[in-house]
C-alpha atoms as a PDB file:
ATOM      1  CA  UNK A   1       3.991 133.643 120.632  1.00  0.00           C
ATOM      2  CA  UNK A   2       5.790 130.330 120.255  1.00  0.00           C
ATOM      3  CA  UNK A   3       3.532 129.680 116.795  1.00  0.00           C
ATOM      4  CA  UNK A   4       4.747 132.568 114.978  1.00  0.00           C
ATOM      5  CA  UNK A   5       5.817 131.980 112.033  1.00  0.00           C
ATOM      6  CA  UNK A   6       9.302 132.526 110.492  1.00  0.00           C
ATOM      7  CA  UNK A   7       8.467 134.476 108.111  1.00  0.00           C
ATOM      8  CA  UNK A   8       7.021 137.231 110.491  1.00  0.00           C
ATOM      9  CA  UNK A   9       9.662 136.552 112.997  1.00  0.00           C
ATOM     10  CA  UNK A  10      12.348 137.473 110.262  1.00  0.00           C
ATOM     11  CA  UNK A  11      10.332 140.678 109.097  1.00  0.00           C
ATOM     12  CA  UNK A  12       9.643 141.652 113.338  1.00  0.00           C
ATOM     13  CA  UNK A  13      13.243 141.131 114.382  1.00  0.00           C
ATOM     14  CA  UNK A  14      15.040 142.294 111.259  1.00  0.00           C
ATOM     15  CA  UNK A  15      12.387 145.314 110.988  1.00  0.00           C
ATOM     16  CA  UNK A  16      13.774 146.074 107.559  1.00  0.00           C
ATOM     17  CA  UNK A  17      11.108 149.024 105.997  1.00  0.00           C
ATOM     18  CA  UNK A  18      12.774 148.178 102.552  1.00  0.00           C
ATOM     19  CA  UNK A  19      11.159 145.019 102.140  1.00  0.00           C
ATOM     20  CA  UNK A  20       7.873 146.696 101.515  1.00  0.00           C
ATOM     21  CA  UNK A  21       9.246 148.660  98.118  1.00  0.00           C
ATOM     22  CA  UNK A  22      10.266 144.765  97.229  1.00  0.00           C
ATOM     23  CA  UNK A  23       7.120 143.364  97.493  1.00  0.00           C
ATOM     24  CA  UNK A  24       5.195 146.368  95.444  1.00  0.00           C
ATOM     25  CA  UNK A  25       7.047 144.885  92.610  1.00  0.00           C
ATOM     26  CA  UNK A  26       5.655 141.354  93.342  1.00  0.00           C
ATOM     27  CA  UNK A  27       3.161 139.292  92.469  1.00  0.00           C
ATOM     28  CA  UNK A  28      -0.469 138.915  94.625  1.00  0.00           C
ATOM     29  CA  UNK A  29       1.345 136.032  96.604  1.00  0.00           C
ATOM     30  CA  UNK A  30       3.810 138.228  97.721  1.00  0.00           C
ATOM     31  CA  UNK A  31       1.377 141.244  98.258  1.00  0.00           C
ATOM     32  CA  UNK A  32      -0.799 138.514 100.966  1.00  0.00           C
ATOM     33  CA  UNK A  33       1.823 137.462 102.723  1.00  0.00           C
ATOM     34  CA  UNK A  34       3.096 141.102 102.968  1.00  0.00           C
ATOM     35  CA  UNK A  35      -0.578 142.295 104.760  1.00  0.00           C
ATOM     36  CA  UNK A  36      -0.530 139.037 106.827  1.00  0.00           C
ATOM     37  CA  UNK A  37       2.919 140.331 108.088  1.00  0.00           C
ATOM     38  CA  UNK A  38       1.874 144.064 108.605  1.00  0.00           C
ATOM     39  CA  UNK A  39      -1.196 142.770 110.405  1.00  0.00           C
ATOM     40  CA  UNK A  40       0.735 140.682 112.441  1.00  0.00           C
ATOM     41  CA  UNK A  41       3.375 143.155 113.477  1.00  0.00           C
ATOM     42  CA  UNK A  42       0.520 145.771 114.269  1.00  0.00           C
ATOM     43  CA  UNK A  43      -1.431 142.926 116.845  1.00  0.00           C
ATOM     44  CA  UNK A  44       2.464 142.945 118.384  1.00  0.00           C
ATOM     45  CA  UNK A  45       2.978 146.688 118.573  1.00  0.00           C
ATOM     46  CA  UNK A  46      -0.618 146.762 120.560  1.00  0.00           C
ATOM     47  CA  UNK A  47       0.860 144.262 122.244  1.00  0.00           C
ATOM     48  CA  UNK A  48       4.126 145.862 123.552  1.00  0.00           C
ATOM     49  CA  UNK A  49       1.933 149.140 124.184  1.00  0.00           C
ATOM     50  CA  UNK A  50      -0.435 147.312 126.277  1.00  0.00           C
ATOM     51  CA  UNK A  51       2.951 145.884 128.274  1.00  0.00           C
ATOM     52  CA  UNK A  52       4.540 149.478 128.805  1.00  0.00           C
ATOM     53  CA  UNK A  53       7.282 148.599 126.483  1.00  0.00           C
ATOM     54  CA  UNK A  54       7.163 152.050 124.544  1.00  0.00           C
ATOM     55  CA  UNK A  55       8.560 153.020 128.472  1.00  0.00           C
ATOM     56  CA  UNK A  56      11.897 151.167 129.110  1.00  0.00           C
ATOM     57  CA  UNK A  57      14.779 153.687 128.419  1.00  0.00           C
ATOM     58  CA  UNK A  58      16.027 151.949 125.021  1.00  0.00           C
ATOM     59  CA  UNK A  59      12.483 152.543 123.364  1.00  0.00           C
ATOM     60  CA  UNK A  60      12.048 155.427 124.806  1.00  0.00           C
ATOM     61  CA  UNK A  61      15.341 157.057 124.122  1.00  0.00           C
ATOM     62  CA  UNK A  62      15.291 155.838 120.031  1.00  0.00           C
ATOM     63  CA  UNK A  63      13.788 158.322 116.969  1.00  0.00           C
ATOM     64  CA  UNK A  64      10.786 157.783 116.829  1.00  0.00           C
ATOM     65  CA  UNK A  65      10.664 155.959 113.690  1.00  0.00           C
ATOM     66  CA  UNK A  66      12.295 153.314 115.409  1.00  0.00           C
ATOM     67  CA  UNK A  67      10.237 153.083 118.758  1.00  0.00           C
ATOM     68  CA  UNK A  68       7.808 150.290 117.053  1.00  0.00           C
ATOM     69  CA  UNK A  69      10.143 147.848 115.805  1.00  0.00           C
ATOM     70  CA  UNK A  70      12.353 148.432 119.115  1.00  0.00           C
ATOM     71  CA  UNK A  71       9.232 148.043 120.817  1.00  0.00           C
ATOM     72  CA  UNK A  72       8.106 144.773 119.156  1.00  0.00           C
ATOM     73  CA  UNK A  73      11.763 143.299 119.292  1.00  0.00           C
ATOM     74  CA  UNK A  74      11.350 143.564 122.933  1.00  0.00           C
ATOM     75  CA  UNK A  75       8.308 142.044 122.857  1.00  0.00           C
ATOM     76  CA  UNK A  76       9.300 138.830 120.581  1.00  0.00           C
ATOM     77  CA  UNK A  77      13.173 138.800 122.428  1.00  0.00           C
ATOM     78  CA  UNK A  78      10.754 138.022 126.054  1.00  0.00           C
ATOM     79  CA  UNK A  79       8.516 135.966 124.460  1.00  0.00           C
ATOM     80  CA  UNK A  80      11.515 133.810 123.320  1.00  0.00           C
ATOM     81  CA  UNK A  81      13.561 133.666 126.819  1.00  0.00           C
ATOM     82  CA  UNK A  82      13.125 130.304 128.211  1.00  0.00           C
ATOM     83  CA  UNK A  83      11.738 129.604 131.975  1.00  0.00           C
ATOM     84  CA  UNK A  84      13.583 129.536 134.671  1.00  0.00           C
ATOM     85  CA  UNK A  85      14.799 126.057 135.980  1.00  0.00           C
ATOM     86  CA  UNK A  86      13.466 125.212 139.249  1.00  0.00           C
ATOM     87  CA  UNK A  87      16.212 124.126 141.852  1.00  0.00           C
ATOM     88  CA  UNK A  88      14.405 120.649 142.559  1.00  0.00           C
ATOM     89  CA  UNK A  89      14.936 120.147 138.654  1.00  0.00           C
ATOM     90  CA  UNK A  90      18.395 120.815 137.867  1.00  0.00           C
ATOM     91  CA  UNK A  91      19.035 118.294 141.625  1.00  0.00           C
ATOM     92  CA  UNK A  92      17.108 115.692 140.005  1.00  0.00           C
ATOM     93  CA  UNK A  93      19.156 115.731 137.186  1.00  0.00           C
ATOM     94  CA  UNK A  94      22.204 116.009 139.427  1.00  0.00           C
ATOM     95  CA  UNK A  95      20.954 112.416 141.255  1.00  0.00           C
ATOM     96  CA  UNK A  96      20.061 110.649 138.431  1.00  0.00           C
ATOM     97  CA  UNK A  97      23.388 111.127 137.181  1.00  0.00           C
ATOM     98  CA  UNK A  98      24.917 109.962 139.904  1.00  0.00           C
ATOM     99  CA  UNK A  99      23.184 106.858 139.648  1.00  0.00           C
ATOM    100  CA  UNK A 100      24.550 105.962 136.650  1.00  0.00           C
ATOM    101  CA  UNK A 101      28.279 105.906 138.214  1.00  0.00           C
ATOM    102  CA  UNK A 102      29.849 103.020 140.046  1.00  0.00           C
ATOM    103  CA  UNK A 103      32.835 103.227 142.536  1.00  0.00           C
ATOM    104  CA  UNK A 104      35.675 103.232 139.678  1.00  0.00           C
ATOM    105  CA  UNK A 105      36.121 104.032 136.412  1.00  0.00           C
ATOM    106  CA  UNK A 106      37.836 102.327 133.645  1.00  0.00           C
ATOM    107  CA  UNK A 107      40.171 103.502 131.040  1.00  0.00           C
ATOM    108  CA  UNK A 108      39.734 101.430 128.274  1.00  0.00           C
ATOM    109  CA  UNK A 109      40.664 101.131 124.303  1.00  0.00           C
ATOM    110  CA  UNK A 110      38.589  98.934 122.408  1.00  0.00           C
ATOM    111  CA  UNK A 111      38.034  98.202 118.480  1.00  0.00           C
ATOM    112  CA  UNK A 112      34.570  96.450 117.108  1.00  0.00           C
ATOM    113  CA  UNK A 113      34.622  94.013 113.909  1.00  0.00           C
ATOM    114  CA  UNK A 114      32.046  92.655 112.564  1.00  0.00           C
ATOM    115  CA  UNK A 115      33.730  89.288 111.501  1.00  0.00           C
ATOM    116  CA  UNK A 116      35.305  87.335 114.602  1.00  0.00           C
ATOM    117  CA  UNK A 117      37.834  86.045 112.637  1.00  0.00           C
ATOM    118  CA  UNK A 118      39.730  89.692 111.991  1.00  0.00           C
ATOM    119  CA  UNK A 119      38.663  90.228 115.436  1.00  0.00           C
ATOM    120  CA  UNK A 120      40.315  86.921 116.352  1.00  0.00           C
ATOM    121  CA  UNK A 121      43.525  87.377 113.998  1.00  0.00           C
ATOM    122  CA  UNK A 122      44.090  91.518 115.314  1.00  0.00           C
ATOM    123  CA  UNK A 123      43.915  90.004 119.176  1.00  0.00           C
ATOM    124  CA  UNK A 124      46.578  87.499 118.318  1.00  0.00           C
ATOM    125  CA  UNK A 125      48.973  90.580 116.401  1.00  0.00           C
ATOM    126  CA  UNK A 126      47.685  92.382 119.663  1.00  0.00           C
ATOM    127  CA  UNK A 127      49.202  89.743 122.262  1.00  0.00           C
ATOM    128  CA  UNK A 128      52.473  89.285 119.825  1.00  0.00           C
ATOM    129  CA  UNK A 129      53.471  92.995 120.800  1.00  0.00           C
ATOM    130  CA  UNK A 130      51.458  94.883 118.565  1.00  0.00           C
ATOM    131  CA  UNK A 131      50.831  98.778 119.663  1.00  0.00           C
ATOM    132  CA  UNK A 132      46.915  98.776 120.188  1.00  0.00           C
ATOM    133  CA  UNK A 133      46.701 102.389 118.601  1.00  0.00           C
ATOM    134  CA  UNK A 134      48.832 101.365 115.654  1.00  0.00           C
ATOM    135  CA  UNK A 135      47.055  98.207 114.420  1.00  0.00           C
ATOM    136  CA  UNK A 136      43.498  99.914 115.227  1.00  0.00           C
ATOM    137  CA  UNK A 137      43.923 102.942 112.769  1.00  0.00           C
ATOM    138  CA  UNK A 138      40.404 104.895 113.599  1.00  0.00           C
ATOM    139  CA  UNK A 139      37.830 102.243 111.825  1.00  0.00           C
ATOM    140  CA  UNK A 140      36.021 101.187 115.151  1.00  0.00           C
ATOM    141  CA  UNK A 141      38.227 102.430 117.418  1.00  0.00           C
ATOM    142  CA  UNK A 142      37.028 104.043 120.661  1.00  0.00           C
ATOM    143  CA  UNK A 143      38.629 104.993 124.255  1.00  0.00           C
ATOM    144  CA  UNK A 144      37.805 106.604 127.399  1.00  0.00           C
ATOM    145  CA  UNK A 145      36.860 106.740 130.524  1.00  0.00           C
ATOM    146  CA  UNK A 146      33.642 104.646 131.785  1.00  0.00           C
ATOM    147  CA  UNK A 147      32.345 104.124 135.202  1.00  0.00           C
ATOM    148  CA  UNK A 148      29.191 102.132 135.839  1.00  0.00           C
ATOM    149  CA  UNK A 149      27.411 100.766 139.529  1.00  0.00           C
ATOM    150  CA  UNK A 150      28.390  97.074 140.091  1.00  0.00           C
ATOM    151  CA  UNK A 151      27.736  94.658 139.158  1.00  0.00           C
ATOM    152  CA  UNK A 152      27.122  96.020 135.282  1.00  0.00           C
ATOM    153  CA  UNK A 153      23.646  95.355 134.782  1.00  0.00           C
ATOM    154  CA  UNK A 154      21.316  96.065 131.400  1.00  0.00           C
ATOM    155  CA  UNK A 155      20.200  99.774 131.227  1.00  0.00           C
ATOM    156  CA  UNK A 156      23.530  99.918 133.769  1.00  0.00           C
ATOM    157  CA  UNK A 157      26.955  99.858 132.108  1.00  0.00           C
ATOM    158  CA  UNK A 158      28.268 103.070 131.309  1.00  0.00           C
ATOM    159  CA  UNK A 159      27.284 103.644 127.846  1.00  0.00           C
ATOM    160  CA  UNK A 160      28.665 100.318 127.280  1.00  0.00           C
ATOM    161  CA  UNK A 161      27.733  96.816 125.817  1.00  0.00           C
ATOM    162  CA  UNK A 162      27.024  95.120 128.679  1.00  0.00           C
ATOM    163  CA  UNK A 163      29.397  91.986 128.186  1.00  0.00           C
ATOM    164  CA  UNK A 164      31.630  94.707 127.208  1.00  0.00           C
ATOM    165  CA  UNK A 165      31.368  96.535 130.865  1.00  0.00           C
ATOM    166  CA  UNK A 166      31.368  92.808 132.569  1.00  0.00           C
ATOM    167  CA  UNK A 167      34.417  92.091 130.769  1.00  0.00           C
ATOM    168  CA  UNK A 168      36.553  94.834 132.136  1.00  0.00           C
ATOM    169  CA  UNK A 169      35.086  94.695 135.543  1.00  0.00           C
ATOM    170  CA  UNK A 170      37.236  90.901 135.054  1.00  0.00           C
ATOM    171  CA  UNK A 171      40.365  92.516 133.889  1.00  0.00           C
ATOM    172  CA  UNK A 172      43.401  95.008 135.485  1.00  0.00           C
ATOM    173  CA  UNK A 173      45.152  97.350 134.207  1.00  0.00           C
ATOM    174  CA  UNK A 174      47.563  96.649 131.282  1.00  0.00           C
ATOM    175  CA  UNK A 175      45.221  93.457 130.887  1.00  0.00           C
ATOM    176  CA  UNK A 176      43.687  92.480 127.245  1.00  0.00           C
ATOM    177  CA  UNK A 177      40.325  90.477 127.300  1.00  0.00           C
ATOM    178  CA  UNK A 178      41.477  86.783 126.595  1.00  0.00           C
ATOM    179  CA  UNK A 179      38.961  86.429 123.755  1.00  0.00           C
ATOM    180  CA  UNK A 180      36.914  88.725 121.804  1.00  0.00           C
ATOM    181  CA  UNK A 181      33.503  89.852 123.264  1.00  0.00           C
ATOM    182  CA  UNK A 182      30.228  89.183 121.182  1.00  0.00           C
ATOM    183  CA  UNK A 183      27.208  91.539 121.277  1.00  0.00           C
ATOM    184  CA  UNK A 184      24.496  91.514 119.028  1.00  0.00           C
ATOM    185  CA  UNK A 185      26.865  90.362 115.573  1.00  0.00           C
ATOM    186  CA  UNK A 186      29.853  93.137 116.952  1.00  0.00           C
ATOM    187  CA  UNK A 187      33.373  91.272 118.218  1.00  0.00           C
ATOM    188  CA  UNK A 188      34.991  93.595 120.508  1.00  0.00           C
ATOM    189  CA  UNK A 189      38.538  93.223 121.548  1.00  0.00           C
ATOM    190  CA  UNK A 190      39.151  95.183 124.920  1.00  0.00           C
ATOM    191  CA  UNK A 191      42.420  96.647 127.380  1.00  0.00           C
ATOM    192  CA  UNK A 192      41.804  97.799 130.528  1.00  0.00           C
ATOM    193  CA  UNK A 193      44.555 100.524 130.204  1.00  0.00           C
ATOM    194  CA  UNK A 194      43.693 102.111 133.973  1.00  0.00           C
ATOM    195  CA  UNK A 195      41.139 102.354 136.934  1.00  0.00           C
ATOM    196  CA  UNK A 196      40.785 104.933 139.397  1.00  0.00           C
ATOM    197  CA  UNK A 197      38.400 106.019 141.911  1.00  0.00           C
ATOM    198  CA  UNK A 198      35.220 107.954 140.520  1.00  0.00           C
ATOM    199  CA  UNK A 199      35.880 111.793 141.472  1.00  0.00           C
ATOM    200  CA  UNK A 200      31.651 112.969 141.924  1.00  0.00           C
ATOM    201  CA  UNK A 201      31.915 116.677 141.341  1.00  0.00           C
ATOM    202  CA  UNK A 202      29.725 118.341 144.364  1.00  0.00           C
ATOM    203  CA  UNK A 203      26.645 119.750 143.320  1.00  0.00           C
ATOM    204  CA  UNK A 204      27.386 123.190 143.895  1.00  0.00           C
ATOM    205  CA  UNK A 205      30.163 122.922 141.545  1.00  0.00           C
ATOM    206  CA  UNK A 206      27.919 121.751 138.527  1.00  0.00           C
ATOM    207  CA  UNK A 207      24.677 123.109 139.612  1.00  0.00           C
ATOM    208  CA  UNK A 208      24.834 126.152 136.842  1.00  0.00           C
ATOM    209  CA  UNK A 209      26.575 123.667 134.328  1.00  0.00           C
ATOM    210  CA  UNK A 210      23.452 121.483 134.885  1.00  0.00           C
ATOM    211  CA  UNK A 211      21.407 124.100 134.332  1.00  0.00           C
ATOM    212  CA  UNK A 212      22.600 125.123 131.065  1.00  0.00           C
ATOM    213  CA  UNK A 213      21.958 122.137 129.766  1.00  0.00           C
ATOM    214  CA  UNK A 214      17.998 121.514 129.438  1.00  0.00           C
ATOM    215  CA  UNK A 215      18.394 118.226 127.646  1.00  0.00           C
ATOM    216  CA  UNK A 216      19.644 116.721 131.299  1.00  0.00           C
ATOM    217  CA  UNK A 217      16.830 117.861 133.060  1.00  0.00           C
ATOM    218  CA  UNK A 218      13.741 115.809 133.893  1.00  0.00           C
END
């Protein structure tokens, strides 16, 4: 089912008759890929027969020039559905999450550069009195919070460069890094704006959150 095509998936589930007068007016292309369709459509109808389909009340109840497409839509709407998420799964996903926090997190406002000298010159407006938000504009300008097990380790710092992530662990709040951090030809000039404890939702409170969201799971 999952190597249908999407041209017989639009005729199944849209289930338009009407598109067979088009095609009579069409060339032999058309014509074959019209009889592929059809043939494909019947192997589904057998299909949803076979599965007792043509019994649930919604098929059942419909005129019967509508029972087969009903029927088939059925068919392709289960064949669709994903699979259920084990429990052990979505906790999995839950623990390895949790291993990516650390006992705080930061609330930081950073800008990259790629020239430490207008990193340099923007930390020394930034130490006269400057308004971090003001002189950054939105060109390389990122905040939030970040929380990451200590010490920050590679693979192990919140989404962040790791000097970056060392370099607030250094700093408190209301702090700006003394000098702008290098990573890999990117200056970053960083305030610690706040830290707080990490607040680690209980699983029973995200469990169906983690679920919904296949791309966290294992």
């Amino acid at each position: 089912m999952s190597r249908l095509s999407a041209a017989i998936l639009g005729l199944l589930l849209a289930s338009a008759p009407g598109c067979c007068l088009a095609a009579e007016s069409g060339g032999q292309a058309q014509k074959a890929a019209l009889t592929d369709q059809l043939a494909a459509f019947e192997m589904f109808r057998l299909e949803a027969a076979r599965r007792g389909l043509y019994a649930e009340a919604e098929v059942a109840a419909a005129p019967p020039a509508q029972r087969d497409a009903l029927a088939v839509r059925r068919l392709l709407l289960d064949a669709v559905r994903p699979a259920p998420v084990p429990e052990s799964a979505v906790r999995a996903a839950y623990d390895a999450t949790l291993k990516t926090l650390g006992p705080n997190e930061y609330r930081t406002d950073l800008i990259r550069f790629a020239d430490p000298a207008r990193a340099g010159l923007f930390l020394g407006r930034l130490k006269s009195g400057g308004d971090f938000s003001a002189l950054a504009g939105s060109d390389g300008h990122a905040s939030g919070w970040f929380s990451f097990p200590l010490p920050p380790a590679a693979g192990r710092s919140g989404r962040l460069p790791l000097p970056v992530a060392a370099e607030l662990v250094r700093l408190r709040p209301g702090m700006v890094a003394a000098e702008p951090v290098a990573y890999e030809g990117t200056w970053y000039v960083i305030t610690l704006d706040a830290v707080r404890p990490t607040a680690v939702p209980d699983y029973a409170q995200v469990r169906t959150h983690i679920r919904q969201m296949p791309m966290a799971l294992p």
